[in-house]
N, C-alpha and C. Protein backbone atom coordinates (compact mmCIF):
# COMPACT_ATOMS: atom_id res chain seq x y z
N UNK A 1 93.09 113.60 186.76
CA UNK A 1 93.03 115.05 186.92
C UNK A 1 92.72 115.72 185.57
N UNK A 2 93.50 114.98 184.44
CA UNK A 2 93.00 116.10 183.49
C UNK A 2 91.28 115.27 182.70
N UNK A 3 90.94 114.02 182.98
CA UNK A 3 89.66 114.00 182.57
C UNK A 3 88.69 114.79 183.50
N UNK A 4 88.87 115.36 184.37
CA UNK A 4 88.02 116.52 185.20
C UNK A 4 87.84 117.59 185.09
N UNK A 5 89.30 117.93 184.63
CA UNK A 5 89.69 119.19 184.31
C UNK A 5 88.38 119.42 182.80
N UNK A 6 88.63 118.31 181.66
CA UNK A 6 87.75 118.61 180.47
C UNK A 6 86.35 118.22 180.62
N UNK A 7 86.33 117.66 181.43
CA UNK A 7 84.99 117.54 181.73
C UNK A 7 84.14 119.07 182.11
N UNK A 8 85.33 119.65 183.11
CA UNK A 8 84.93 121.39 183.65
C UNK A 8 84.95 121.64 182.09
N UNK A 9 85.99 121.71 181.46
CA UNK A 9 85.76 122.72 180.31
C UNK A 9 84.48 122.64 179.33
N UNK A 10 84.15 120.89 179.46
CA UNK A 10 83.10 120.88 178.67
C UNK A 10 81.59 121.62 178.96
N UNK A 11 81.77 121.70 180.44
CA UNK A 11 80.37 122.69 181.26
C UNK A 11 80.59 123.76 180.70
N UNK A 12 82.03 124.57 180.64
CA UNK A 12 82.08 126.07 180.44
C UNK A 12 81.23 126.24 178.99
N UNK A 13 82.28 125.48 178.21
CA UNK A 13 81.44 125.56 176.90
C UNK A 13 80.23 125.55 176.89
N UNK A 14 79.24 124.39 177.23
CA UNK A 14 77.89 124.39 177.13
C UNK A 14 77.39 126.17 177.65
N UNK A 15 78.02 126.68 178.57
CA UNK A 15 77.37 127.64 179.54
C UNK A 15 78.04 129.22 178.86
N UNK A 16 78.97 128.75 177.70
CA UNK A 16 79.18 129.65 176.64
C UNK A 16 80.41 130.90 177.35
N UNK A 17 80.30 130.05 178.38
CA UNK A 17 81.73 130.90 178.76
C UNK A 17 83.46 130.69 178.04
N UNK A 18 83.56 129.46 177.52
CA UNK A 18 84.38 129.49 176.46
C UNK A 18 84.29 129.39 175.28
N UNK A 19 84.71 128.91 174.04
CA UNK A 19 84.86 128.75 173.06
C UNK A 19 85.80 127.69 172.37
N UNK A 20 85.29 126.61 171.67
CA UNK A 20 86.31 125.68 170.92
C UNK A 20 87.21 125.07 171.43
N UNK A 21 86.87 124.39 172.73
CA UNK A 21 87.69 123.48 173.46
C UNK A 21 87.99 122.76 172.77
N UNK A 22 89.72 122.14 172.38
CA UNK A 22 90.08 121.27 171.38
C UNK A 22 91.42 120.63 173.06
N UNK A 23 91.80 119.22 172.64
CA UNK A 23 92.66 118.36 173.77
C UNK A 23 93.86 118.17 172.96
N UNK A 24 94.85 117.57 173.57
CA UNK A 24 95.74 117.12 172.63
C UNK A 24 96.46 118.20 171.80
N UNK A 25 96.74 119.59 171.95
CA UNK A 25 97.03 120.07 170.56
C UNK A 25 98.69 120.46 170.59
N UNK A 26 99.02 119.86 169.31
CA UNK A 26 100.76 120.02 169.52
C UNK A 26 101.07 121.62 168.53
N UNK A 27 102.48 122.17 169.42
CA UNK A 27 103.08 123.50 169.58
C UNK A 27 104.23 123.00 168.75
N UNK A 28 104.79 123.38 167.39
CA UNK A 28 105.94 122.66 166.98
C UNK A 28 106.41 124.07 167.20
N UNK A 29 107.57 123.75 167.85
CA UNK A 29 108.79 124.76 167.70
C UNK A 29 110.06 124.88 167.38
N UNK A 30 110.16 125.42 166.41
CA UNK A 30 111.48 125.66 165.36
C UNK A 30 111.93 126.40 165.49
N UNK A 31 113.55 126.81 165.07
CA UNK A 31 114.22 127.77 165.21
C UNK A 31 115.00 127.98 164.09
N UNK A 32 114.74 129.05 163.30
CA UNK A 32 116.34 129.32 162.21
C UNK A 32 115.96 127.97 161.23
N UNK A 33 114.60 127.54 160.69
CA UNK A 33 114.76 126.83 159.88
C UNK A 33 115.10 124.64 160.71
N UNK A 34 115.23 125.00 161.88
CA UNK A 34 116.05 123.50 162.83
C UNK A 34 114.61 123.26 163.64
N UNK A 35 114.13 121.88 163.70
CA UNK A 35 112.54 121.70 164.05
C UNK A 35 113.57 121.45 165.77
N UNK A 36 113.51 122.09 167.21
CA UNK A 36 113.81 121.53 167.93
C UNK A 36 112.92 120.17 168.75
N UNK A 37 111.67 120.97 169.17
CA UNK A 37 110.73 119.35 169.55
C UNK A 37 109.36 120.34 168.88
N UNK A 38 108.22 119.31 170.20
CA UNK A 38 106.91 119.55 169.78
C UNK A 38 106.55 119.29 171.57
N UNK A 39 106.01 120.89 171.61
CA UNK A 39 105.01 120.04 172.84
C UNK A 39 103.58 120.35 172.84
N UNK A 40 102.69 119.24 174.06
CA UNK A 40 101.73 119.22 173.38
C UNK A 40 100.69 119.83 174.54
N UNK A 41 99.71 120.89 173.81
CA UNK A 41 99.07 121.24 174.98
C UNK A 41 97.65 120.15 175.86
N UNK A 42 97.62 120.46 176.65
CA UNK A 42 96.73 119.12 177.12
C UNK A 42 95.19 119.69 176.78
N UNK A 43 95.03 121.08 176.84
CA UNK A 43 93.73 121.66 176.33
C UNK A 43 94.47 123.44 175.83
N UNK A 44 93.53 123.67 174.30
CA UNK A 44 93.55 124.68 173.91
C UNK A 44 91.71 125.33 173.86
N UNK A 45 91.67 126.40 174.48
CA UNK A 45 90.31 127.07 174.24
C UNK A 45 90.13 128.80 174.14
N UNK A 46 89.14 129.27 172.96
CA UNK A 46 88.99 130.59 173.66
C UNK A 46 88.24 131.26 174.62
N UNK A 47 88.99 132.12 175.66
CA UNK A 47 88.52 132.56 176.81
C UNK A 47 87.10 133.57 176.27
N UNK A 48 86.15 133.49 176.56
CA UNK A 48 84.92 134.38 175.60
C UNK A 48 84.97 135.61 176.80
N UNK A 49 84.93 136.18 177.67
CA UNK A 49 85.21 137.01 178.39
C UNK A 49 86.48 137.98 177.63
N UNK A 50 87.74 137.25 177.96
CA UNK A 50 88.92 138.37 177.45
C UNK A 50 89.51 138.14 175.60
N UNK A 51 88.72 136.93 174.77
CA UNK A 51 88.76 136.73 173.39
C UNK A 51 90.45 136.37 173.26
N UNK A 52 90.89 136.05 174.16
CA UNK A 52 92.07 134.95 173.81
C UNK A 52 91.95 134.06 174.01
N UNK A 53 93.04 133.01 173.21
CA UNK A 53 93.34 132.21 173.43
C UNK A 53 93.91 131.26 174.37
N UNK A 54 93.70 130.57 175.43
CA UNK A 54 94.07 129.86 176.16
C UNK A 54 94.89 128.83 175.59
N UNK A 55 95.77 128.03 176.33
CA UNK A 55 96.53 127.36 176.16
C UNK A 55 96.68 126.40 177.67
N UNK A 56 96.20 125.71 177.81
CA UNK A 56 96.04 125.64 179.06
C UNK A 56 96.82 123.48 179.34
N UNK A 57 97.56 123.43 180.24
CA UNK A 57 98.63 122.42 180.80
C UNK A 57 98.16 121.73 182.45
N UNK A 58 97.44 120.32 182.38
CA UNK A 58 97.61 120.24 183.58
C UNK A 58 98.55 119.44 184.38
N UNK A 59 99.34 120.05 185.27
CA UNK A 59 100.56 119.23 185.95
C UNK A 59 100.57 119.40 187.45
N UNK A 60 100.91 118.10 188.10
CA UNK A 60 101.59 117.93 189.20
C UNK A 60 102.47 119.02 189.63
N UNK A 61 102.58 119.39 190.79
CA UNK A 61 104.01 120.07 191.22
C UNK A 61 104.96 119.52 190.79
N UNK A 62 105.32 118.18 190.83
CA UNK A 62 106.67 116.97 190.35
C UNK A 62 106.89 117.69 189.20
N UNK A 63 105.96 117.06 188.36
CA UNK A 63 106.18 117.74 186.55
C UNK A 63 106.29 119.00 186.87
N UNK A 64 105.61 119.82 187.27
CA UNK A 64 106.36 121.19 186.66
C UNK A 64 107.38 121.89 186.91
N UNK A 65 108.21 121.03 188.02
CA UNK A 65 109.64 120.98 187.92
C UNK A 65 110.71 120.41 187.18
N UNK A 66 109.81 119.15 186.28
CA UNK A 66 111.06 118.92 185.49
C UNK A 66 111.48 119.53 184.81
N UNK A 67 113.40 119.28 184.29
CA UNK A 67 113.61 120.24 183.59
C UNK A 67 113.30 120.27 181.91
N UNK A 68 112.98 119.29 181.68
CA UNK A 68 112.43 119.21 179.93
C UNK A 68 110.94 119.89 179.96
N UNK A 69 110.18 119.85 180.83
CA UNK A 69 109.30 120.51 181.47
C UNK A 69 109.22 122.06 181.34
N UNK A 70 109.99 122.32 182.16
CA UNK A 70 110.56 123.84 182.07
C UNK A 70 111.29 124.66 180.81
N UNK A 71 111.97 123.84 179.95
CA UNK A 71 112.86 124.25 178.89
C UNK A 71 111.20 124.19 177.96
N UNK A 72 110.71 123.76 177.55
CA UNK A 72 109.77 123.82 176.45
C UNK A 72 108.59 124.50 176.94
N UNK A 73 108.42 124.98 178.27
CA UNK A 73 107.37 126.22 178.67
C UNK A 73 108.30 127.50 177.86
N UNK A 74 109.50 127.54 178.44
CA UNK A 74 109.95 128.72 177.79
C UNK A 74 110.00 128.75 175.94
N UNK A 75 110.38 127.59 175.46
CA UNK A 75 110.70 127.81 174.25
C UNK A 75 109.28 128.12 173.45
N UNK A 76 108.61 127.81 174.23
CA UNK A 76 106.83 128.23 173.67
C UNK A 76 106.71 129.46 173.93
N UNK A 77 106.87 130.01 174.84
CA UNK A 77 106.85 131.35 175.30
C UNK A 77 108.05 132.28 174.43
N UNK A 78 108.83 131.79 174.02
CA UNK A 78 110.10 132.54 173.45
C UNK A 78 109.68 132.52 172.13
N UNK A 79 109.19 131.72 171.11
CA UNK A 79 109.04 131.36 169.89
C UNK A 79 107.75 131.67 169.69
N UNK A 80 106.38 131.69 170.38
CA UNK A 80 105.36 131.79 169.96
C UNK A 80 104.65 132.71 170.62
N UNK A 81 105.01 133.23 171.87
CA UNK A 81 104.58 134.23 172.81
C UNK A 81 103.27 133.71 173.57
N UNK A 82 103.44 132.19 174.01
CA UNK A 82 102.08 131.61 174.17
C UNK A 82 102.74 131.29 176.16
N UNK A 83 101.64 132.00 176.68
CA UNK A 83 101.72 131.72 178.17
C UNK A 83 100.79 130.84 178.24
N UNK A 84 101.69 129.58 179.10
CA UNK A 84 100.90 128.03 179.48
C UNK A 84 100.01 128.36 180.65
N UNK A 85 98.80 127.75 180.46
CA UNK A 85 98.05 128.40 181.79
C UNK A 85 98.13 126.81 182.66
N UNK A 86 98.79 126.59 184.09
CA UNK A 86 99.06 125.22 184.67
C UNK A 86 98.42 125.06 185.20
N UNK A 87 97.66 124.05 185.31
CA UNK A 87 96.46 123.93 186.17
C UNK A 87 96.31 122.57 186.41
């Protein structure tokens, strides 16, 4: 699923609808100086339409119920203000 998924992204790019598709990219999140983890996005790109940044996660229904799953969507969202796009 997610070699399809970048494969789509790699069309968008060519077709210039995104920008700087990068895989793999890790989110370290710290608090108060204390490293808690790192998670990692499965694709980061910019949206060329709205000029943000994407952040984009692809998961199963299963996974995106787990709860280590769930605790580090928020702590990304709490610490960095970065909404995971799940797909």
């Amino acid at each position: 699923k997610e070699a399809r998924r970048w494969q789509d992204l790699v069309m968008l790019h060519k077709a210039g609808k995104i920008g700087r598709p990068d895989c793999q990219v890790p989110v370290s999140c710290d608090f108060n100086g204390q490293h808690i983890c790192n998670w990692i996005a499965d694709f980061v790109y910019l949206d060329m339409l709205t000029g943000k940044v994407v952040y984009e996660d692809v998961k199963s229904e299963v996974t995106r119920k787990l709860p280590v799953y769930r605790i580090k969507r928020k702590l990304v969202k709490a610490l960095h203000g970065i909404e995971i796009l799940e797909t």
